[in-house]
PDB file of N, CA and C in Angstrom:
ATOM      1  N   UNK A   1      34.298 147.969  62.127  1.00  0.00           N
ATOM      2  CA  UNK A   1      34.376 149.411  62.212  1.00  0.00           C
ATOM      3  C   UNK A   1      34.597 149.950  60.805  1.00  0.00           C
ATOM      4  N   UNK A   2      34.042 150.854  60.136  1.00  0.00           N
ATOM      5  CA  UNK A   2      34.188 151.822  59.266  1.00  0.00           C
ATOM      6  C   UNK A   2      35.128 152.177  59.106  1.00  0.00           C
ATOM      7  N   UNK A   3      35.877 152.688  57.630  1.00  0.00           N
ATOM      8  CA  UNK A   3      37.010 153.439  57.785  1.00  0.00           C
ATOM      9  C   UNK A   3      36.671 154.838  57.619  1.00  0.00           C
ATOM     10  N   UNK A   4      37.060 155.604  57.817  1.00  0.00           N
ATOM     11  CA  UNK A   4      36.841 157.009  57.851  1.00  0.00           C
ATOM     12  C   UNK A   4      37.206 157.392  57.071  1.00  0.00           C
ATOM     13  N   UNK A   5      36.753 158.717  56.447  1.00  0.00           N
ATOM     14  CA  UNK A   5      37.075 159.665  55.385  1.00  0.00           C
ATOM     15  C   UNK A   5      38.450 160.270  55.536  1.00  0.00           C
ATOM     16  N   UNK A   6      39.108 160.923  54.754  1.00  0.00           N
ATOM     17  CA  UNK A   6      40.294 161.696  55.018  1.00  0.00           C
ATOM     18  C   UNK A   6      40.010 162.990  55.883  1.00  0.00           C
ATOM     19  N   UNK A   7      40.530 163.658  57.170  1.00  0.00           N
ATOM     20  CA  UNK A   7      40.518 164.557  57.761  1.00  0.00           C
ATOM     21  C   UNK A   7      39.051 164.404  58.847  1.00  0.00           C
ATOM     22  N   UNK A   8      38.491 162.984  59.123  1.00  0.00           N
ATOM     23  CA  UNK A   8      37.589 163.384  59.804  1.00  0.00           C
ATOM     24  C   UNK A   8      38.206 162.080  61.146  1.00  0.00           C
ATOM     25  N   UNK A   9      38.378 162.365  62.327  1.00  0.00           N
ATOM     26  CA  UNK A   9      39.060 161.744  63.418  1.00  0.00           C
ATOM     27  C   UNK A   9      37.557 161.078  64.021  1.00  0.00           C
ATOM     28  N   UNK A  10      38.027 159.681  65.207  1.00  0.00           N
ATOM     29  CA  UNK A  10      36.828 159.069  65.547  1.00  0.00           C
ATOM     30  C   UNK A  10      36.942 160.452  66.902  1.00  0.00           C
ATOM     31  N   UNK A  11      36.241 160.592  67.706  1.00  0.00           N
ATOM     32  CA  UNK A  11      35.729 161.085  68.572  1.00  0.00           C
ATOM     33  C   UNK A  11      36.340 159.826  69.873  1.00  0.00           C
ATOM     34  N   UNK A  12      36.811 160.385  71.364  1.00  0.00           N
ATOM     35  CA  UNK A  12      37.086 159.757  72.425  1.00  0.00           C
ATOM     36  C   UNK A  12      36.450 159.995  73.292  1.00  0.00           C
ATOM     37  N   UNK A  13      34.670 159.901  73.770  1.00  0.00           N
ATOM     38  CA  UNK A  13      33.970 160.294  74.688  1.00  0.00           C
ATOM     39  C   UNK A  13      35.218 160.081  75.611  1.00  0.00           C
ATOM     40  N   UNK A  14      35.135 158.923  75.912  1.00  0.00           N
ATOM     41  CA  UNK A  14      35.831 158.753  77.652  1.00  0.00           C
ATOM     42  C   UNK A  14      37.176 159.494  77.535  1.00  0.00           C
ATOM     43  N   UNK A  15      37.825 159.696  76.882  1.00  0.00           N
ATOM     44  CA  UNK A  15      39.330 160.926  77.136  1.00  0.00           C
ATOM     45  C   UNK A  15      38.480 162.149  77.406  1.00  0.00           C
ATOM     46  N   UNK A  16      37.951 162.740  76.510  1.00  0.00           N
ATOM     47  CA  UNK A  16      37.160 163.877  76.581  1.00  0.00           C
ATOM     48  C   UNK A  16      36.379 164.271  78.284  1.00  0.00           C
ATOM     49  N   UNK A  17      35.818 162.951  78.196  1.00  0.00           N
ATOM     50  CA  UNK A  17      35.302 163.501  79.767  1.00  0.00           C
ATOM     51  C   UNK A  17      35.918 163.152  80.661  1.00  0.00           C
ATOM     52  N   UNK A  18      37.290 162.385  80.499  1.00  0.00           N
ATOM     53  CA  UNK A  18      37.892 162.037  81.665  1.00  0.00           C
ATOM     54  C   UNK A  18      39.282 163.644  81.799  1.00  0.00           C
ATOM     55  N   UNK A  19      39.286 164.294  80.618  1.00  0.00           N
ATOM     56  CA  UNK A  19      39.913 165.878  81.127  1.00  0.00           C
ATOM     57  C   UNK A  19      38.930 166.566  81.380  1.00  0.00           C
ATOM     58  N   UNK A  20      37.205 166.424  81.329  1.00  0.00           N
ATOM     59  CA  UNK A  20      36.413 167.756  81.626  1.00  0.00           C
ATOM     60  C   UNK A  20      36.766 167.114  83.864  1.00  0.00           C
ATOM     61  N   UNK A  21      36.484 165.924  83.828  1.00  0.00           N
ATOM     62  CA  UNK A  21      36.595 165.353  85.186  1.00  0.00           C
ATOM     63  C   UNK A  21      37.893 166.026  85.940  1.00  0.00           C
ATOM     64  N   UNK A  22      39.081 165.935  85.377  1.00  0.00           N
ATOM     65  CA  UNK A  22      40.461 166.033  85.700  1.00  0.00           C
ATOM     66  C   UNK A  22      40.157 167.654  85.868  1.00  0.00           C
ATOM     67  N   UNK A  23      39.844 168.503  84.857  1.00  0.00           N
ATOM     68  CA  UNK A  23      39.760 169.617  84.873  1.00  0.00           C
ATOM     69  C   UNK A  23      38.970 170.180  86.179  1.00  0.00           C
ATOM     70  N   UNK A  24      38.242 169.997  86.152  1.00  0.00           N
ATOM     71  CA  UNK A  24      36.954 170.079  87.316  1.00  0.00           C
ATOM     72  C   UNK A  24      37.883 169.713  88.910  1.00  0.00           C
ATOM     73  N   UNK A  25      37.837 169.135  89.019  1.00  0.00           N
ATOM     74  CA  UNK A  25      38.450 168.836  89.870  1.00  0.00           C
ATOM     75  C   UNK A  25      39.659 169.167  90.351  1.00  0.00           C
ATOM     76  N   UNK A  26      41.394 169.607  89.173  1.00  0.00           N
ATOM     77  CA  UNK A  26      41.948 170.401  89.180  1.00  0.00           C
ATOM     78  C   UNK A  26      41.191 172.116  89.868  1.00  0.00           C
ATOM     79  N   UNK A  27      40.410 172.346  89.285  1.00  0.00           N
ATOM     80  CA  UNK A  27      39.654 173.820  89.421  1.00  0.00           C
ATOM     81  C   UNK A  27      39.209 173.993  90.805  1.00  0.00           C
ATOM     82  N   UNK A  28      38.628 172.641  91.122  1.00  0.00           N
ATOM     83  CA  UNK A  28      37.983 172.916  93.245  1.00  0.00           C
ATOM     84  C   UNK A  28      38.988 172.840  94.090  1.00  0.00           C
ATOM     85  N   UNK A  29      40.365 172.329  93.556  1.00  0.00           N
ATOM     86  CA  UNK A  29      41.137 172.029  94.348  1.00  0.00           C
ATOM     87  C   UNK A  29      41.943 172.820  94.560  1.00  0.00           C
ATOM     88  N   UNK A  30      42.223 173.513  93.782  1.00  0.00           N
ATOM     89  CA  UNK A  30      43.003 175.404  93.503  1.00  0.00           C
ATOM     90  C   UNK A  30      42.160 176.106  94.242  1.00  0.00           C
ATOM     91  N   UNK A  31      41.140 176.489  94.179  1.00  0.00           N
ATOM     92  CA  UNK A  31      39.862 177.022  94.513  1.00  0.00           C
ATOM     93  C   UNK A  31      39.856 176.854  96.360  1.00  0.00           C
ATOM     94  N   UNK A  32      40.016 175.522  96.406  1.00  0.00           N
ATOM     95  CA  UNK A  32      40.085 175.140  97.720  1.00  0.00           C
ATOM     96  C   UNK A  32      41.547 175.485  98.529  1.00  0.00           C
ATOM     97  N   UNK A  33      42.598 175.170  98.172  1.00  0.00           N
ATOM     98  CA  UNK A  33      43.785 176.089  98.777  1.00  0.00           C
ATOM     99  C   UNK A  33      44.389 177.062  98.553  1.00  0.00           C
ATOM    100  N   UNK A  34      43.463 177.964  97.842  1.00  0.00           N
ATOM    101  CA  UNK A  34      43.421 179.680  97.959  1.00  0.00           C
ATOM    102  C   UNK A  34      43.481 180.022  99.268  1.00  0.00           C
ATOM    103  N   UNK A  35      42.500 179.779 100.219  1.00  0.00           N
ATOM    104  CA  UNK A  35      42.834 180.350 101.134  1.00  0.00           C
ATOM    105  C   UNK A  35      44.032 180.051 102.333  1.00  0.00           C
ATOM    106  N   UNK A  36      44.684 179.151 102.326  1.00  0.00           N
ATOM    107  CA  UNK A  36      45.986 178.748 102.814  1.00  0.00           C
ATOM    108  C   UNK A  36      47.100 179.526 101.887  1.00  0.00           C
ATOM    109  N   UNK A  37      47.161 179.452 100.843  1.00  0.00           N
ATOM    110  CA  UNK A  37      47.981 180.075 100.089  1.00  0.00           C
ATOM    111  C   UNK A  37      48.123 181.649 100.331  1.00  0.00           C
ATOM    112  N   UNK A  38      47.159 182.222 100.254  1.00  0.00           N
ATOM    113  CA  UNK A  38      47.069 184.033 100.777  1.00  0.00           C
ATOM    114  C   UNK A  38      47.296 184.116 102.164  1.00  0.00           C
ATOM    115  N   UNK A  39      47.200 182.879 103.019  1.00  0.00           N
ATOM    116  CA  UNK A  39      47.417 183.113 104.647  1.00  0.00           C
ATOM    117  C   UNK A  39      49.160 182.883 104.764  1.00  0.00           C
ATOM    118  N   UNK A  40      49.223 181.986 103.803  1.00  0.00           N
ATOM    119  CA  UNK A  40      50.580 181.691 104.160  1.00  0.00           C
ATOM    120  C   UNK A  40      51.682 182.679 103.374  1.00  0.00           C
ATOM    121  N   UNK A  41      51.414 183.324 102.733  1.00  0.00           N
ATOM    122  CA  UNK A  41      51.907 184.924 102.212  1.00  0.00           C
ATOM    123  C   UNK A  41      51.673 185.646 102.973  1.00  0.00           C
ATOM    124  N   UNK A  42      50.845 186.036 103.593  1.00  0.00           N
ATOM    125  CA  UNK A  42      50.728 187.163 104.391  1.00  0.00           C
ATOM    126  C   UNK A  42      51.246 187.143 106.058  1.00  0.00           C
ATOM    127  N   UNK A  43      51.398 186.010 106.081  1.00  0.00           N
ATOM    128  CA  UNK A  43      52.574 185.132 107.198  1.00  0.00           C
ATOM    129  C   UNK A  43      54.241 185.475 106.751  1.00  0.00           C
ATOM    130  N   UNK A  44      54.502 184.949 105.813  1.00  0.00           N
ATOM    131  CA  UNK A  44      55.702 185.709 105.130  1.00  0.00           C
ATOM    132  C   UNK A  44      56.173 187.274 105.048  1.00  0.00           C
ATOM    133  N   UNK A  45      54.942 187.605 104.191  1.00  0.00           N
ATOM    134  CA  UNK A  45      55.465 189.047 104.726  1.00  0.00           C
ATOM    135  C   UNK A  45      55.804 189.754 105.579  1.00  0.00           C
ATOM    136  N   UNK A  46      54.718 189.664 106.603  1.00  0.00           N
ATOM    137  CA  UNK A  46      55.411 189.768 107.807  1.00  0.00           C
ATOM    138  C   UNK A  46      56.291 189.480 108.824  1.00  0.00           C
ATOM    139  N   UNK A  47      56.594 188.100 107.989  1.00  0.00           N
ATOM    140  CA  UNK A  47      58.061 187.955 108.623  1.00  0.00           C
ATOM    141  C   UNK A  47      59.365 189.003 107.838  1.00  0.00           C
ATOM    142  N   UNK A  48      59.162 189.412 107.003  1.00  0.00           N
ATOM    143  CA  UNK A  48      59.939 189.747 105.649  1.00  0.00           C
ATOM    144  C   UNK A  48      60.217 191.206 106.354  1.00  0.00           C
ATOM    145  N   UNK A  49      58.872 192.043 106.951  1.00  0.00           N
ATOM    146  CA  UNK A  49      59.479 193.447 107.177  1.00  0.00           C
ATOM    147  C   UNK A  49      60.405 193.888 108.334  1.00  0.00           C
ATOM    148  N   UNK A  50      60.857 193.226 109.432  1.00  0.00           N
ATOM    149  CA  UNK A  50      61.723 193.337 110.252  1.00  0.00           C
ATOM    150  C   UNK A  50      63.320 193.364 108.963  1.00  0.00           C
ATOM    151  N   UNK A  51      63.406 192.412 107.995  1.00  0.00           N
ATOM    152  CA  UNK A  51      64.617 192.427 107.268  1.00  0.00           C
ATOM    153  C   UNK A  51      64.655 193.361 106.391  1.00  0.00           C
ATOM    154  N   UNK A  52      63.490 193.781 105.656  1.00  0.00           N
ATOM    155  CA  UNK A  52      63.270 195.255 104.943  1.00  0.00           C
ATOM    156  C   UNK A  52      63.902 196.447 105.550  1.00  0.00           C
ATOM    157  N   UNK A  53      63.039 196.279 106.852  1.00  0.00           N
ATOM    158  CA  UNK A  53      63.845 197.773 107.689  1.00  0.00           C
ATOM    159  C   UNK A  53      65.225 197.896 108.113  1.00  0.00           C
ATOM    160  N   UNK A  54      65.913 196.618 108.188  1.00  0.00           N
ATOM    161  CA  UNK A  54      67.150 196.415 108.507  1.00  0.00           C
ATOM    162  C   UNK A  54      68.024 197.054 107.324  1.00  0.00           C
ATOM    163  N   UNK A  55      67.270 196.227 106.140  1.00  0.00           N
ATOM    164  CA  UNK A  55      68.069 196.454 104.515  1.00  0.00           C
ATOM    165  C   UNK A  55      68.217 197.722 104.236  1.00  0.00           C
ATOM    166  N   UNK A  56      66.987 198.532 104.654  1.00  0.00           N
ATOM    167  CA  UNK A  56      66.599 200.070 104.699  1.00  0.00           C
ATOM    168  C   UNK A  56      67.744 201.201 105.158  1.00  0.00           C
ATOM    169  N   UNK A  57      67.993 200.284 106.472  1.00  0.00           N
ATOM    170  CA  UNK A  57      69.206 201.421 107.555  1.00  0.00           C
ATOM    171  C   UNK A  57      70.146 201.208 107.301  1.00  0.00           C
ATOM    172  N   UNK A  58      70.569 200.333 106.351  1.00  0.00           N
ATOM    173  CA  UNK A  58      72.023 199.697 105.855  1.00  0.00           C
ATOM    174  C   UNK A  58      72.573 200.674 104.708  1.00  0.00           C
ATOM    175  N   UNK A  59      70.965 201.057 103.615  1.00  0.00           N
ATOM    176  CA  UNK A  59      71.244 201.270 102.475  1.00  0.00           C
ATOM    177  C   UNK A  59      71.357 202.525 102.552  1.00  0.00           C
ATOM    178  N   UNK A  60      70.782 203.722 103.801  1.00  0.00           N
ATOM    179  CA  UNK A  60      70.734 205.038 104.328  1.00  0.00           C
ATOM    180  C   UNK A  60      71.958 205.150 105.003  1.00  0.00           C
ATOM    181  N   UNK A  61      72.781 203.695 105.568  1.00  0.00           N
ATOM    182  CA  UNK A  61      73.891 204.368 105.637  1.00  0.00           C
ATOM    183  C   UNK A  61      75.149 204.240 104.661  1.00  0.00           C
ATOM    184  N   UNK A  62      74.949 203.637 103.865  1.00  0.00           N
ATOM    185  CA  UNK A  62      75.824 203.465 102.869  1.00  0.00           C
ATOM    186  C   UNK A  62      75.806 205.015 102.189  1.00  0.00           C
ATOM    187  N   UNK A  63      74.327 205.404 101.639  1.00  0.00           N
ATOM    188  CA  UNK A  63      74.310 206.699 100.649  1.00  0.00           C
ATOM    189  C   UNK A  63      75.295 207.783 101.343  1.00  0.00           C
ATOM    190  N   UNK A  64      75.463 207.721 102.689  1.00  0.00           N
ATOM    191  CA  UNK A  64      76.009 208.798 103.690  1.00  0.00           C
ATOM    192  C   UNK A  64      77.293 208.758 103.590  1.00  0.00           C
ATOM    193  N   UNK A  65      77.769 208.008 102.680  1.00  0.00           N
ATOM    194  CA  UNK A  65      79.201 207.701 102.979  1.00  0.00           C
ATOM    195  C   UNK A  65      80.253 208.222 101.810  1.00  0.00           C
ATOM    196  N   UNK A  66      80.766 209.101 101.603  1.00  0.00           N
ATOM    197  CA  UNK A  66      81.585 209.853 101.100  1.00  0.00           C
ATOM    198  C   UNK A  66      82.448 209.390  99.772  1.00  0.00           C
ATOM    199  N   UNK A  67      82.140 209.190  98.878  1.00  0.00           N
ATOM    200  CA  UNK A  67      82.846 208.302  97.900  1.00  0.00           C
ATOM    201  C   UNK A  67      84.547 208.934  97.950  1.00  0.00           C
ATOM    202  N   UNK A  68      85.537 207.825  97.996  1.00  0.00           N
ATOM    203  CA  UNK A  68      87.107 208.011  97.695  1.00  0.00           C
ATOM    204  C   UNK A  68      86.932 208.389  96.408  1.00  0.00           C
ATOM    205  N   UNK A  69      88.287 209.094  96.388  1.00  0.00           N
ATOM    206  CA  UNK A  69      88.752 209.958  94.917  1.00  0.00           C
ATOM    207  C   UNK A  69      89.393 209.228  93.847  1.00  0.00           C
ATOM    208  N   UNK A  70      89.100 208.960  92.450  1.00  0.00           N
ATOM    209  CA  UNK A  70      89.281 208.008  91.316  1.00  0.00           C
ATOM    210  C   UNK A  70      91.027 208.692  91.414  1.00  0.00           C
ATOM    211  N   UNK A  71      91.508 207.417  91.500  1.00  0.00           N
ATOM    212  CA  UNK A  71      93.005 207.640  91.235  1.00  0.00           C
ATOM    213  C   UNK A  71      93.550 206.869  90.345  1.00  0.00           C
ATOM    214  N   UNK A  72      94.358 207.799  89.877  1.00  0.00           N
ATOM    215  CA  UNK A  72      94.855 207.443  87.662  1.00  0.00           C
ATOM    216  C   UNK A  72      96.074 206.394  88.012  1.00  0.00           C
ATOM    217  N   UNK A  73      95.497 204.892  87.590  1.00  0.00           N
ATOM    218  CA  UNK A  73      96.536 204.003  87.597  1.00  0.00           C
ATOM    219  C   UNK A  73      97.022 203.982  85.886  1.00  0.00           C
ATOM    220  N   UNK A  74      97.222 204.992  85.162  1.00  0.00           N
ATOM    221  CA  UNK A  74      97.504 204.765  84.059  1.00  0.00           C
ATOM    222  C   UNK A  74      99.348 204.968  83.968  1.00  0.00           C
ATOM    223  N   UNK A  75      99.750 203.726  83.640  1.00  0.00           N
ATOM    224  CA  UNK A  75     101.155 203.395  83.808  1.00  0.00           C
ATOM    225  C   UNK A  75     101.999 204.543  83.017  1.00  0.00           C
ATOM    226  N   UNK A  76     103.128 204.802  84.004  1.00  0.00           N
ATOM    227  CA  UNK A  76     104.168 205.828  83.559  1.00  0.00           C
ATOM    228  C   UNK A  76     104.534 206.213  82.330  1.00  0.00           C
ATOM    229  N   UNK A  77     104.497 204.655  81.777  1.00  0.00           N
ATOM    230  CA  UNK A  77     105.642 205.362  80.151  1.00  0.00           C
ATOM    231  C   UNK A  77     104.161 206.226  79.206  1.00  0.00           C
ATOM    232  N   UNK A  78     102.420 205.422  79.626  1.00  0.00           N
ATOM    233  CA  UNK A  78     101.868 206.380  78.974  1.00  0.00           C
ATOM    234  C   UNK A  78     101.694 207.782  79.061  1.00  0.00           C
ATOM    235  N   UNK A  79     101.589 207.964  80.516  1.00  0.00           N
ATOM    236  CA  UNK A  79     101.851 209.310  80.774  1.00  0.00           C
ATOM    237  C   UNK A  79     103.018 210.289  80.325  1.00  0.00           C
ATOM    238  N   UNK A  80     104.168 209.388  79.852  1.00  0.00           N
ATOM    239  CA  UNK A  80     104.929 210.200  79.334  1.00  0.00           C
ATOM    240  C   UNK A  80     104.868 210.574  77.817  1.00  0.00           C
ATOM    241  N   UNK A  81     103.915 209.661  77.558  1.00  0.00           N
ATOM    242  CA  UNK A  81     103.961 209.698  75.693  1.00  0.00           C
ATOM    243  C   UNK A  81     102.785 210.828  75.716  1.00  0.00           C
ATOM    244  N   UNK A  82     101.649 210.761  76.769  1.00  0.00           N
ATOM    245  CA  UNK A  82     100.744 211.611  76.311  1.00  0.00           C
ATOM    246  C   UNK A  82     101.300 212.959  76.804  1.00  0.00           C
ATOM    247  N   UNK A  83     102.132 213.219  77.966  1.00  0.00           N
ATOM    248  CA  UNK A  83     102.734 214.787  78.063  1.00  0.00           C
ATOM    249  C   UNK A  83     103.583 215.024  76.500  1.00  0.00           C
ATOM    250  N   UNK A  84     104.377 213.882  76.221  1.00  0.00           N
ATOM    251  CA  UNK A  84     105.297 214.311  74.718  1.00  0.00           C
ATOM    252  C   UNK A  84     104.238 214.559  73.669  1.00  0.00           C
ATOM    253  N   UNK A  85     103.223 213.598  73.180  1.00  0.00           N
ATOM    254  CA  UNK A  85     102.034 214.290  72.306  1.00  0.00           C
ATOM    255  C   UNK A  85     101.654 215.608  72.654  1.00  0.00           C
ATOM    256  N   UNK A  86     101.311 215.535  74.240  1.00  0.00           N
ATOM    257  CA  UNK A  86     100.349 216.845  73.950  1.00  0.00           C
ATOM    258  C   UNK A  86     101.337 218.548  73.912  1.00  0.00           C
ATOM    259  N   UNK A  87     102.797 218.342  74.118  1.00  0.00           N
ATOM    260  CA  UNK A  87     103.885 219.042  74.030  1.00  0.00           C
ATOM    261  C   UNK A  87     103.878 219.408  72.308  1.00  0.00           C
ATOM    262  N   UNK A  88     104.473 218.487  71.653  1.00  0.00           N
ATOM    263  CA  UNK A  88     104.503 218.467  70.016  1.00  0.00           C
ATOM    264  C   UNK A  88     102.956 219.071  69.571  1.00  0.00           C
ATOM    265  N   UNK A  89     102.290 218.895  69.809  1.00  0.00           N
ATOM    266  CA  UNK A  89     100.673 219.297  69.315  1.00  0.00           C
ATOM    267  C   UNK A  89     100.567 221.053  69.349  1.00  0.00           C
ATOM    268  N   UNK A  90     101.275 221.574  70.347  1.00  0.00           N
ATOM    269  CA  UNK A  90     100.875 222.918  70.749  1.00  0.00           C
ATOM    270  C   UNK A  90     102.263 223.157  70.044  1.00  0.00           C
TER     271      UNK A  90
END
């Protein structure tokens, strides 16, 4: 065998056509369970919207619901320093 020049590689027919093969064949086989794949989604979904509408009446009744009033847990002695600041200030 020859040695080769710098920057020029031998060539691998058989790798080469054994990914155009792999490829090809990858490609019919995708190709081919497309249609199981979109059946079996559209099987799902419709299992999916009975829990949608459920999630729906849950979340319509939550919005309905009256928020409690923010109550000031800010501890005593600050409250007393900020009435004495804001006393001295004026």
């Amino acid at each position: 065998m020859p040695p080769l020049l710098p920057g020029k590689t031998k060539t691998n027919w058989l790798a080469n056509g054994l990914k155009i093969a792999g490829a090809t064949i990858a490609t019919v086989w995708l190709i081919t369970i497309l249609p199981y794949i979109l059946l079996f989604s559209l099987i799902l979904a419709l299992l999916l919207i009975p829990t949608l509408r459920r999630l729906r009446s849950e979340l319509e009744q939550t919005i309905n619901i009256e928020p409690t009033p923010l109550t000031d847990i800010t501890p005593w002695h600050q409250k007393l320093i900020k009435k004495f600041n804001n006393w001295r200030v004026k």
